[in-house]
N, C-alpha and C. Protein backbone atom coordinates (compact mmCIF):
# COMPACT_ATOMS: atom_id res chain seq x y z
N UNK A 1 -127.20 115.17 -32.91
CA UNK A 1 -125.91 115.63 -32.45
C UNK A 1 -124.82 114.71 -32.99
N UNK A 2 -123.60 115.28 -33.32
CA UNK A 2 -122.83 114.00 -34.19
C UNK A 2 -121.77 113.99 -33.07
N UNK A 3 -121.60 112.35 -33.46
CA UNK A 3 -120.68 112.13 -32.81
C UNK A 3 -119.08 112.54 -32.17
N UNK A 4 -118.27 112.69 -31.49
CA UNK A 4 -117.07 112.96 -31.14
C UNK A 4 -115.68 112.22 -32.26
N UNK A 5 -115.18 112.71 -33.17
CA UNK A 5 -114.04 111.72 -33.61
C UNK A 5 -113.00 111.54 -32.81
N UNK A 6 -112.55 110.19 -32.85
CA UNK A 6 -111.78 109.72 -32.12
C UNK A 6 -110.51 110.38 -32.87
N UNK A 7 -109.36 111.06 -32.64
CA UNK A 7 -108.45 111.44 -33.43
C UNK A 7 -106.86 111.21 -32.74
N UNK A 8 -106.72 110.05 -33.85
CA UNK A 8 -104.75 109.98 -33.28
C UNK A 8 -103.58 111.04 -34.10
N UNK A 9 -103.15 111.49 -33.06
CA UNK A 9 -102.14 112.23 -33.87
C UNK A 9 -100.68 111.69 -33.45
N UNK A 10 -99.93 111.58 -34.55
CA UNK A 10 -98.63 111.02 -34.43
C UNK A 10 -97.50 111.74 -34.59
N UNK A 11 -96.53 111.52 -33.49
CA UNK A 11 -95.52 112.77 -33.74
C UNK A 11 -94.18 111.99 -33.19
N UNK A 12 -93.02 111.84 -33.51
CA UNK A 12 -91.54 111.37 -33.05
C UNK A 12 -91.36 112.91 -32.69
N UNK A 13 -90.27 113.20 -31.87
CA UNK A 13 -89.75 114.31 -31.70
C UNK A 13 -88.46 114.13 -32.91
N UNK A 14 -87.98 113.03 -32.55
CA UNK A 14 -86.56 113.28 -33.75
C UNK A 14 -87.06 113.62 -35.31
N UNK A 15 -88.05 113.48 -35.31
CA UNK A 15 -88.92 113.49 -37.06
C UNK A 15 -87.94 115.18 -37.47
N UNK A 16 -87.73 116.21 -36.71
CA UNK A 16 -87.07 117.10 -37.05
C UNK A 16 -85.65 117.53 -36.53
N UNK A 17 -84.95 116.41 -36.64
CA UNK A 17 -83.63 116.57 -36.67
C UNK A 17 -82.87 116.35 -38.07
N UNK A 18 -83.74 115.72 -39.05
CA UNK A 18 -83.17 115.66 -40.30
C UNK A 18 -83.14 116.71 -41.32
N UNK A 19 -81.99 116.73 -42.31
CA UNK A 19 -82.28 117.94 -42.93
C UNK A 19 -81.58 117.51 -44.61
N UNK A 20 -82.70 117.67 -45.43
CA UNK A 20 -82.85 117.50 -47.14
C UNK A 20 -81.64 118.19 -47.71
N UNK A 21 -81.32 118.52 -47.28
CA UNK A 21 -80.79 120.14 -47.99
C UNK A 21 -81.35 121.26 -47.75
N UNK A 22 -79.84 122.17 -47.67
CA UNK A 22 -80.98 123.50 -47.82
C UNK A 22 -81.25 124.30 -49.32
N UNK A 23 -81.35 123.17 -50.39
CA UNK A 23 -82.33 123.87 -51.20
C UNK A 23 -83.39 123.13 -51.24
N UNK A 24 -83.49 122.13 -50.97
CA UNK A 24 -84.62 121.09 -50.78
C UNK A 24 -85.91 121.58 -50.21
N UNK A 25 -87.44 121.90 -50.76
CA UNK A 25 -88.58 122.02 -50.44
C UNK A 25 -88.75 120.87 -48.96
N UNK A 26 -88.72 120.13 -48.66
CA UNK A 26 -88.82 119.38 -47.84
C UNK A 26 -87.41 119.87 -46.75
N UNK A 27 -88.48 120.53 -45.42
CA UNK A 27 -87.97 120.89 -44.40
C UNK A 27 -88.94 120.28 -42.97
N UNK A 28 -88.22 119.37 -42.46
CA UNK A 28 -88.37 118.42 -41.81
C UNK A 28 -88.53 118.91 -40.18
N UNK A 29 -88.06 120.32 -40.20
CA UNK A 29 -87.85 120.95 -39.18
C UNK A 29 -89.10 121.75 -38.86
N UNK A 30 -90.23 121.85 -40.02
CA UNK A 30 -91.31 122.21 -40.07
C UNK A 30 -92.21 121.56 -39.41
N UNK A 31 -91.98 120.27 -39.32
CA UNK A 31 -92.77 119.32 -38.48
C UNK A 31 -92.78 119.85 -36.91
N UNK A 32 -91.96 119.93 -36.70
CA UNK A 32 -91.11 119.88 -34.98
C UNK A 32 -91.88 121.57 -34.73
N UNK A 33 -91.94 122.24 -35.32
CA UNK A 33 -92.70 123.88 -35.35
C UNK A 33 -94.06 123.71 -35.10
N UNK A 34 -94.59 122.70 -36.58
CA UNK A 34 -95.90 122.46 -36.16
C UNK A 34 -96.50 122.06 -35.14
N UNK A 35 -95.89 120.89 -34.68
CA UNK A 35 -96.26 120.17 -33.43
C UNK A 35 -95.98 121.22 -32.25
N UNK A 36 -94.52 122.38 -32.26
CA UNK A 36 -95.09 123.19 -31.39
C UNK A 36 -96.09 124.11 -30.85
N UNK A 37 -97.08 124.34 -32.29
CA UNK A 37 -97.81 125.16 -32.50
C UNK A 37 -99.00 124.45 -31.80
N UNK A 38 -99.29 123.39 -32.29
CA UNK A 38 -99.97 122.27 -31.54
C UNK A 38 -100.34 122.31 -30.13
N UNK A 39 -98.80 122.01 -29.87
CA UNK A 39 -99.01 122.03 -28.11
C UNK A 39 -99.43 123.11 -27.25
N UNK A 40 -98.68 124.75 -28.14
CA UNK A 40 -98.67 126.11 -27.29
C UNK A 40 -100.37 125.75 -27.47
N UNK A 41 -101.06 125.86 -28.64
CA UNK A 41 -102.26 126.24 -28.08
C UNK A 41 -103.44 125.53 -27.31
N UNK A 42 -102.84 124.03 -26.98
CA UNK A 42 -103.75 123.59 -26.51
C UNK A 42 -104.41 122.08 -27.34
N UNK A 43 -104.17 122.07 -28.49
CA UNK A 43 -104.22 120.99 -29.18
C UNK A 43 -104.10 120.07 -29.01
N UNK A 44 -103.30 119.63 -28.14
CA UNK A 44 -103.00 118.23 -27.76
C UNK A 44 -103.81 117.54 -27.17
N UNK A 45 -104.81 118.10 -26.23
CA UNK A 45 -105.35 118.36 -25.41
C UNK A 45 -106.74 117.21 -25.76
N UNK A 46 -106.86 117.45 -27.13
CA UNK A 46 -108.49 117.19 -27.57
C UNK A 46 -107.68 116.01 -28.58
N UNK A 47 -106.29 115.54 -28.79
CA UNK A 47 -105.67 114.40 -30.12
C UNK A 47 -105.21 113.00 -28.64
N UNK A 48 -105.35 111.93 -29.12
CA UNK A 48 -104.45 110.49 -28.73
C UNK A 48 -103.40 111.10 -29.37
N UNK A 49 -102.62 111.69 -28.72
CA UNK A 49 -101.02 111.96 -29.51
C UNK A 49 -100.09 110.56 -28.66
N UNK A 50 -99.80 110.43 -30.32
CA UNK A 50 -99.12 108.77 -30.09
C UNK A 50 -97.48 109.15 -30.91
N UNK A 51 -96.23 108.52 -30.33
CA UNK A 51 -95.68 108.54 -30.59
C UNK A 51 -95.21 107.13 -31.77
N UNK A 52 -95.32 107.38 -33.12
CA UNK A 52 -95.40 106.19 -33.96
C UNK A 52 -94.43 105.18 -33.78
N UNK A 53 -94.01 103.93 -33.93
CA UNK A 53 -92.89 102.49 -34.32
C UNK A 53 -92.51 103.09 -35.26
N UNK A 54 -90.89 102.97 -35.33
CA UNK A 54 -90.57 102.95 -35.83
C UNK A 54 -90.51 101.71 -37.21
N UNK A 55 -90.90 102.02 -38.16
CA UNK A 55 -91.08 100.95 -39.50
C UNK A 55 -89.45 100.28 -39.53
N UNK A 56 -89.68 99.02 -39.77
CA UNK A 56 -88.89 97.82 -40.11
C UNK A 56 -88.22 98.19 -41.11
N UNK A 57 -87.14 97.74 -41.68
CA UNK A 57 -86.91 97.30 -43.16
C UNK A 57 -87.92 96.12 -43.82
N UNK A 58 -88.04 95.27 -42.80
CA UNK A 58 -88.88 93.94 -43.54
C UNK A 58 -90.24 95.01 -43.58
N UNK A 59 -90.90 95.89 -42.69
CA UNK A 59 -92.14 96.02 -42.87
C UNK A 59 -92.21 97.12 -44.34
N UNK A 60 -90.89 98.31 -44.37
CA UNK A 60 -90.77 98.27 -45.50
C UNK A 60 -91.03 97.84 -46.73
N UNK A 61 -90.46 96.60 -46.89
CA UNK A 61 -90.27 95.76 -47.76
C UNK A 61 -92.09 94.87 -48.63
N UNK A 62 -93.08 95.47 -47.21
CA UNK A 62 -93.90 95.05 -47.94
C UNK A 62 -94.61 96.06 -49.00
N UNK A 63 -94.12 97.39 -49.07
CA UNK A 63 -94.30 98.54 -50.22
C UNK A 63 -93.41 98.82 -51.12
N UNK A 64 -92.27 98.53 -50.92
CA UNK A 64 -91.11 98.95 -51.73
C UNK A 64 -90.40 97.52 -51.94
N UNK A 65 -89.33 97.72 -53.14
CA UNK A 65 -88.58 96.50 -53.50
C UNK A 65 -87.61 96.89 -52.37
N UNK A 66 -87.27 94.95 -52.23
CA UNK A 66 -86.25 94.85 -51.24
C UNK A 66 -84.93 95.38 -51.28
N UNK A 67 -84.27 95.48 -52.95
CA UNK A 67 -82.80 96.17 -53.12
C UNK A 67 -83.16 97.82 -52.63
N UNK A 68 -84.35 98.03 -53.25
CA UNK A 68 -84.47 99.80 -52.70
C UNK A 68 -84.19 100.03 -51.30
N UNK A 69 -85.16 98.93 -50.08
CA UNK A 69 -85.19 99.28 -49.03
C UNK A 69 -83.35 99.01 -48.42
N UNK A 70 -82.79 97.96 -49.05
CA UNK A 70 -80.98 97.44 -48.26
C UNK A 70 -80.49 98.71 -49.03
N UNK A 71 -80.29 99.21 -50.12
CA UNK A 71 -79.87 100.50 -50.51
C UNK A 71 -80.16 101.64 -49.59
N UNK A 72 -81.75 102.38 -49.22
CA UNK A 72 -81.62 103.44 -48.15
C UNK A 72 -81.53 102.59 -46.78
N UNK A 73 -80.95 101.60 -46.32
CA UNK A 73 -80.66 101.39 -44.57
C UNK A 73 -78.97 100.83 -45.09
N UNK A 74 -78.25 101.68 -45.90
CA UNK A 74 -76.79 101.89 -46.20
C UNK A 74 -76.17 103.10 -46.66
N UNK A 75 -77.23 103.95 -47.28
CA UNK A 75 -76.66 104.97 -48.23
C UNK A 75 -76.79 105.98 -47.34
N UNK A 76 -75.17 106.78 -47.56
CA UNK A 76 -75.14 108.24 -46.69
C UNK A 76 -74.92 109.29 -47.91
N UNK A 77 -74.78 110.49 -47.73
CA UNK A 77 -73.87 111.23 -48.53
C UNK A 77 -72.51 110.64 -49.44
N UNK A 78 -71.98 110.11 -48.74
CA UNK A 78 -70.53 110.00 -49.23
C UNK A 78 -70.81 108.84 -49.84
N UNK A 79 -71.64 107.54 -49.60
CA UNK A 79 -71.77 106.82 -50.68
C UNK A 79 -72.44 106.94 -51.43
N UNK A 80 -73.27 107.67 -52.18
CA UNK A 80 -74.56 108.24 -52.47
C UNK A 80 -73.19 108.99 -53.66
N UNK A 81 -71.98 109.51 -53.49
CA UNK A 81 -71.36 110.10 -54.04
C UNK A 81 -70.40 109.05 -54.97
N UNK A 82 -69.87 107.98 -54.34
CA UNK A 82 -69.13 107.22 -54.85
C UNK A 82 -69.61 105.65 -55.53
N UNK A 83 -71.12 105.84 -55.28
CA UNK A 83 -71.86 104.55 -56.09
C UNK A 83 -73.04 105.45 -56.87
N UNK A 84 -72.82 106.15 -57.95
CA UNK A 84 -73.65 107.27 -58.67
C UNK A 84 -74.15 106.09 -59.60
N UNK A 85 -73.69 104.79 -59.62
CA UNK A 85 -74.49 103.97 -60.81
C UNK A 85 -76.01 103.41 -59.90
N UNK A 86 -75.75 103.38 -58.52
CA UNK A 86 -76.92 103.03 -57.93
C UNK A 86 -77.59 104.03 -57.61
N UNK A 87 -76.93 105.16 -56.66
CA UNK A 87 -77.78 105.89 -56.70
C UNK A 87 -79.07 106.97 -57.49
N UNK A 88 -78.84 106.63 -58.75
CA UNK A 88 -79.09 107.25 -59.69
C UNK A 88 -80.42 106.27 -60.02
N UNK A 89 -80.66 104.60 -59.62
CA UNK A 89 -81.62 103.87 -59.88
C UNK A 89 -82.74 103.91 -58.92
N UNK A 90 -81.97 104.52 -57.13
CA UNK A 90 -82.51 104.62 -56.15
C UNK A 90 -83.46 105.82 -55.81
N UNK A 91 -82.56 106.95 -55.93
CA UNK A 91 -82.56 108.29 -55.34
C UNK A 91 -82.36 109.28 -57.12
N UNK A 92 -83.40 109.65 -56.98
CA UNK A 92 -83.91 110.87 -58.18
C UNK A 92 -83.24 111.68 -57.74
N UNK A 93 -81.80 112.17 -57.91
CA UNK A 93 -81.59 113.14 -57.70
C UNK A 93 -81.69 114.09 -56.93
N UNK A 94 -82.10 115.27 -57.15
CA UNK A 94 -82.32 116.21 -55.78
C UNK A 94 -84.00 116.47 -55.45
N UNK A 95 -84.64 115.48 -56.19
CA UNK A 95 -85.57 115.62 -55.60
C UNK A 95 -85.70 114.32 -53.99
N UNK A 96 -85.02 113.54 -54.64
CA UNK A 96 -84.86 112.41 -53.22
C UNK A 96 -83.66 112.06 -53.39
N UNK A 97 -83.01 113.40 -52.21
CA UNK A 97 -81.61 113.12 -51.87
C UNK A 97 -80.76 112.08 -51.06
N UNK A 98 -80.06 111.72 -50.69
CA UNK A 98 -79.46 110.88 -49.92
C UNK A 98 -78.76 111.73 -48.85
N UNK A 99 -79.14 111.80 -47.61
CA UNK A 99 -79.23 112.81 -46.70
C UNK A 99 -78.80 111.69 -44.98
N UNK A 100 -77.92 111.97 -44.10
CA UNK A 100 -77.63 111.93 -42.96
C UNK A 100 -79.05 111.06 -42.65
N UNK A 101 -78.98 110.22 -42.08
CA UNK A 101 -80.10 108.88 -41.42
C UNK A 101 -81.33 109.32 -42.57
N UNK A 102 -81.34 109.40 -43.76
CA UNK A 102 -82.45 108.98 -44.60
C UNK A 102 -83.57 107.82 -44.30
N UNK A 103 -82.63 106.56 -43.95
CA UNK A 103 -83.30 105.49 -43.27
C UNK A 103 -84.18 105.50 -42.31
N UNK A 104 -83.96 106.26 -41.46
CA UNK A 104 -83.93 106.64 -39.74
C UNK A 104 -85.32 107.55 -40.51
N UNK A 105 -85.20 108.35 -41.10
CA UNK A 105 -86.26 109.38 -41.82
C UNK A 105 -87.48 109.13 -41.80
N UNK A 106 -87.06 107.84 -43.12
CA UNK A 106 -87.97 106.82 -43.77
C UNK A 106 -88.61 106.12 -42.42
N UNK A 107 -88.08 105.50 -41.96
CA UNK A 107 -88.44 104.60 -40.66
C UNK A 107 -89.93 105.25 -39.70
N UNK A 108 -88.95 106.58 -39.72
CA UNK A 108 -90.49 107.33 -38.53
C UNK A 108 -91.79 107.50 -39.55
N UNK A 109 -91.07 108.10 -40.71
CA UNK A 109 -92.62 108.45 -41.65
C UNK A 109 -93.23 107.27 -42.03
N UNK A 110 -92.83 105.64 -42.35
CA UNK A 110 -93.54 104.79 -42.68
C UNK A 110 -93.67 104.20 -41.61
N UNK A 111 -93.47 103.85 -40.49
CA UNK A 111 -93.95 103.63 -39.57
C UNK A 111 -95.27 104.26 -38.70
N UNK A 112 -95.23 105.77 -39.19
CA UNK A 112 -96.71 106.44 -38.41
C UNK A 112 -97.23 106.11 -39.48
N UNK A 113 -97.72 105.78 -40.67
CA UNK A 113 -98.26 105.86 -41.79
C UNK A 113 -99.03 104.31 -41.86
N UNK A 114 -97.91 103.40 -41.55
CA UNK A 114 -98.73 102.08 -41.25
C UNK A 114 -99.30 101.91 -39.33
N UNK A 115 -98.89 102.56 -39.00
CA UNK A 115 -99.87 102.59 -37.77
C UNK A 115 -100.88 103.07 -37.40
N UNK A 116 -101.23 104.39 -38.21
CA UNK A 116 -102.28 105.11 -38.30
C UNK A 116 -103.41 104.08 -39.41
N UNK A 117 -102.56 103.63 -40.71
CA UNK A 117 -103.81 102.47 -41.29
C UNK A 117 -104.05 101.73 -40.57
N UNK A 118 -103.48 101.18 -39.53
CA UNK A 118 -103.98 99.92 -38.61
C UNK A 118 -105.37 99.89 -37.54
N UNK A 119 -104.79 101.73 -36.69
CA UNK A 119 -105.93 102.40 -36.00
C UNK A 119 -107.04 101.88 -36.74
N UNK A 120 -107.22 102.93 -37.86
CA UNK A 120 -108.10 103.07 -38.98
C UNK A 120 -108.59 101.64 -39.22
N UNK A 121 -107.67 100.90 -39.46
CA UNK A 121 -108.58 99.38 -39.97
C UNK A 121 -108.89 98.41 -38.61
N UNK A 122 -108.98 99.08 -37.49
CA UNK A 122 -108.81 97.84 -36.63
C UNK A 122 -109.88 98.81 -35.52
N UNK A 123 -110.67 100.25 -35.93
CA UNK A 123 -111.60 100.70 -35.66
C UNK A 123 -111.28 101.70 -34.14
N UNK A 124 -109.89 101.41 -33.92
CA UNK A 124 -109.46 102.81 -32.93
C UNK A 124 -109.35 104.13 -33.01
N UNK A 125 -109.31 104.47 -34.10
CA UNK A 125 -109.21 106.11 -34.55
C UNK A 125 -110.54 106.43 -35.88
N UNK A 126 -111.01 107.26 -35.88
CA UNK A 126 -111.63 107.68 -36.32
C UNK A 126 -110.76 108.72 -38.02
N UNK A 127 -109.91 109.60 -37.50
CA UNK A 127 -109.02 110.53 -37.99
C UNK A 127 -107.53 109.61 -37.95
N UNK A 128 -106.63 109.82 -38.40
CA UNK A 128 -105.44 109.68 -38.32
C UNK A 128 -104.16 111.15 -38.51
């Protein structure tokens, strides 16, 4: 008989208040659907649904260069518009836009991402 996996699932509620654009493939609001889909049927039920930390800039900083990470915990739209010599080194264009709390974005997704490796390496979750 095999064993039971231990399974954490991680969810912010704000994870879908942000929005790419609306021509942007990345719809953030899809998350917030899924997770409802989740809950209506019962799903939750059988997951450790954990609400993730929010990621650091310093914890950032241990995947990404440090000018990248002080660039997205500053850049909005409007500067994103009026510093096009940086943004252009930072942010690819419309594939990684500079969007309303980008930071704030970044923060929830690398933060469940290094907490779920931690589960994983520290033998609490099975799944992430």
């Amino acid at each position: 008989m095999a064993l039971k996996k231990r399974i954490t699932y991680y969810y912010d509620e704000e994870v879908g208040n942000y929005n790419y654009g609306y021509m942007h493939p990345m719809k953030p609001f899809r998350m917030r659907m899924a997770h409802s889909l989740v809950s209506a049927y019962g799903l939750d039920k059988h997951l450790n649904v954990v609400r993730p930390p929010r990621a650091s800039a310093l914890e950032m900083t241990r995947f990404h260069a440090d000018d990248y990470v002080e660039f997205l915990s500053r850049v909005t739209p409007e500067l994103a518009q009026q510093e096009p010599e940086h943004t252009s080194v930072y942010l690819s264009g419309e594939d990684c836009p500079a969007f309303d709390g980008v930071f704030e974005f970044c923060s929830i997704s690398a933060g469940g991402s290094i907490a779920g490796a931690k589960r994983i390496n520290h033998g609490e979750s099975d799944v992430v």
